[in-house]
Protein backbone atom coordinates (compact mmCIF):
# COMPACT_ATOMS: atom_id res chain seq x y z
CA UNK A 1 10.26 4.92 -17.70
CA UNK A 2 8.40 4.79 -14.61
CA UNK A 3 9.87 2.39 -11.60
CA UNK A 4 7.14 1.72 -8.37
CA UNK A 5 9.05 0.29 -5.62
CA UNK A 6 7.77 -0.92 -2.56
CA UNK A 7 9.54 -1.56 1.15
CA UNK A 8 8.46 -2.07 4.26
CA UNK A 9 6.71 -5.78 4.23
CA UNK A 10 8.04 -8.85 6.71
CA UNK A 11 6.68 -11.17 9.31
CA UNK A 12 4.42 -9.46 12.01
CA UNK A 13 2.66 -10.87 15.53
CA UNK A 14 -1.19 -10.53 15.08
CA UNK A 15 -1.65 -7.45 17.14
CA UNK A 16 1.27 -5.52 16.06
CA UNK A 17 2.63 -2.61 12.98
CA UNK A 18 3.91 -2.23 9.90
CA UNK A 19 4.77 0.68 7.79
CA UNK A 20 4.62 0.37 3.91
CA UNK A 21 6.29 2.62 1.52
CA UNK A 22 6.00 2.98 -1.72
CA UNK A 23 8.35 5.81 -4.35
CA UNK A 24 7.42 6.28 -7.30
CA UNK A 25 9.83 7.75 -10.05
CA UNK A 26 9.99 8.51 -13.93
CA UNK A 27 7.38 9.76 -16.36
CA UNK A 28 6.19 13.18 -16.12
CA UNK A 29 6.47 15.16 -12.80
CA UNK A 30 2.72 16.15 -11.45
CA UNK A 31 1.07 14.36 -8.25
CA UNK A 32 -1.10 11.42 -9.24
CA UNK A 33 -3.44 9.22 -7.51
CA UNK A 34 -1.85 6.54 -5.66
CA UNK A 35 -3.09 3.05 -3.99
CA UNK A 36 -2.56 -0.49 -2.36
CA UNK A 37 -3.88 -3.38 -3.25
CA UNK A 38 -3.03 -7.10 -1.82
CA UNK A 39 -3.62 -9.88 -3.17
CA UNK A 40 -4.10 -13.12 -0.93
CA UNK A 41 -3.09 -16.85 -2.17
CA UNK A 42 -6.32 -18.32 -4.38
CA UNK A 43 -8.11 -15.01 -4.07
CA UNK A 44 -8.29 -11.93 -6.60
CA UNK A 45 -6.51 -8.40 -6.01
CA UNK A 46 -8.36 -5.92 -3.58
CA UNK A 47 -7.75 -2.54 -3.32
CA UNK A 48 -7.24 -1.85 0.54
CA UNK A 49 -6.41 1.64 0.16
CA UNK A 50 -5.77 4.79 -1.97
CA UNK A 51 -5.49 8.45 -1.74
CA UNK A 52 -5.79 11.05 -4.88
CA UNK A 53 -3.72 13.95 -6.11
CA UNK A 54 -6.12 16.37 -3.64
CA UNK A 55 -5.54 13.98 -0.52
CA UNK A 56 -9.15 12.33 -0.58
CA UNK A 57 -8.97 8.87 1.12
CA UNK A 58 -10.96 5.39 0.47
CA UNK A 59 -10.18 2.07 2.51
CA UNK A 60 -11.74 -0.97 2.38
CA UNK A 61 -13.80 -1.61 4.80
CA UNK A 62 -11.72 -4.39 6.40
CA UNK A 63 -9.11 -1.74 7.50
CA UNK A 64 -10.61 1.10 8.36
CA UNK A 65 -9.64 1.96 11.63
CA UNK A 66 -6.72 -0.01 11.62
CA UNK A 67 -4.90 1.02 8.63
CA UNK A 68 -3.44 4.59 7.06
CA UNK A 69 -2.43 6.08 3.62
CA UNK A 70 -0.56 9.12 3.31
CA UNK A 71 1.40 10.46 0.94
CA UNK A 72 4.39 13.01 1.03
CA UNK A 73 4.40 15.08 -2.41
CA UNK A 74 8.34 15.84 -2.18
CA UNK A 75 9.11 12.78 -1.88
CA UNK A 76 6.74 11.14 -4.55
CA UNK A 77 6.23 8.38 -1.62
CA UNK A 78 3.26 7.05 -0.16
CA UNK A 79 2.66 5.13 3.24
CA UNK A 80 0.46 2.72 4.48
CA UNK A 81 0.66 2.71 8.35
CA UNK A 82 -0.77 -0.80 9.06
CA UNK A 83 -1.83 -1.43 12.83
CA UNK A 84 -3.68 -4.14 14.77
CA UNK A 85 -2.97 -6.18 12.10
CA UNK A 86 -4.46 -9.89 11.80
CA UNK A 87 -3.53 -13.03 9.93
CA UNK A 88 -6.23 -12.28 7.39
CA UNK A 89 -3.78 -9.18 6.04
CA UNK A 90 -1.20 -11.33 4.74
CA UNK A 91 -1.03 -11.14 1.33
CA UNK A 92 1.45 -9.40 -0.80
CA UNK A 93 0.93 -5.78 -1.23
CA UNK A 94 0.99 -3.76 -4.39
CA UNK A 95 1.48 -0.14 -4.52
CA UNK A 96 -0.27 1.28 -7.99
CA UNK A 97 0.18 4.83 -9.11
CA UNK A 98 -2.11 6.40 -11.23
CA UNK A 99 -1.46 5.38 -15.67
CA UNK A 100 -1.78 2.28 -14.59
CA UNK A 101 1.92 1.78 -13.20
CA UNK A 102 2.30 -1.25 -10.17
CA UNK A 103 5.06 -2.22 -8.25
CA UNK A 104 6.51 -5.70 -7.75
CA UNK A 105 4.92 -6.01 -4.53
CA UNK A 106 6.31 -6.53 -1.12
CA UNK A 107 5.05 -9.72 1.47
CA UNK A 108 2.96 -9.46 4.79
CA UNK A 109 2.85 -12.02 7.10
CA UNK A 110 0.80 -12.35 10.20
CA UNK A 111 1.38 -15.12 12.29
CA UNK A 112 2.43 -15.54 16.04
């Protein structure tokens, strides 16, 4: 059984950081592609970021520049560095690992 679980959400100042992670555990032991989503009240899922097995990297274009995926193989954990942030990210983020496996997802809130 695979298990996605996500850390790393809370309330932020517009303006400030946030670090997402995301370990993924269970099924059978390769690297696969990884991603976050959010999903906002009364609007659908977006993906905002996600990263493959051979590191290549799409954002949305509402974060690029502000945000960063990474991933660390060993760990079987990815990151999304979240800076600059505005009250437009809140929304609860999803991590999503490749088979179609989600996590429960974790809450952002920006708001002074």
């Amino acid at each position: 059984q695979v298990q996605i679980v996500e850390s790393g959400g809370g309330l932020v100042q517009p303006g400030g950081s946030l670090r997402l992670s995301c370990t993924a555990s269970g099924g059978i032991d390769m690297i696969y592609f990884m991603a976050w989503y959010r999903q906002a009240p009364g609007s659908e899922r977006e993906l905002v970021a996600s990263i493959t097995s051979a590191g290549k990297i799409v954002y949305a274009d509402s974060v690029k520049g502000r945000f960063t995926i990474s991933r660390d193989n060993g760990k079987n954990t990815v990151y999304l560095q979240m800076n600059s942030v505005r009250p437009e990210d809140s929304a609860v983020y999803y991590c999503f690992r490749g088979g179609n496996w989600w996590g429960q997802g974790t809450q952002v809130t920006v708001s002074s």
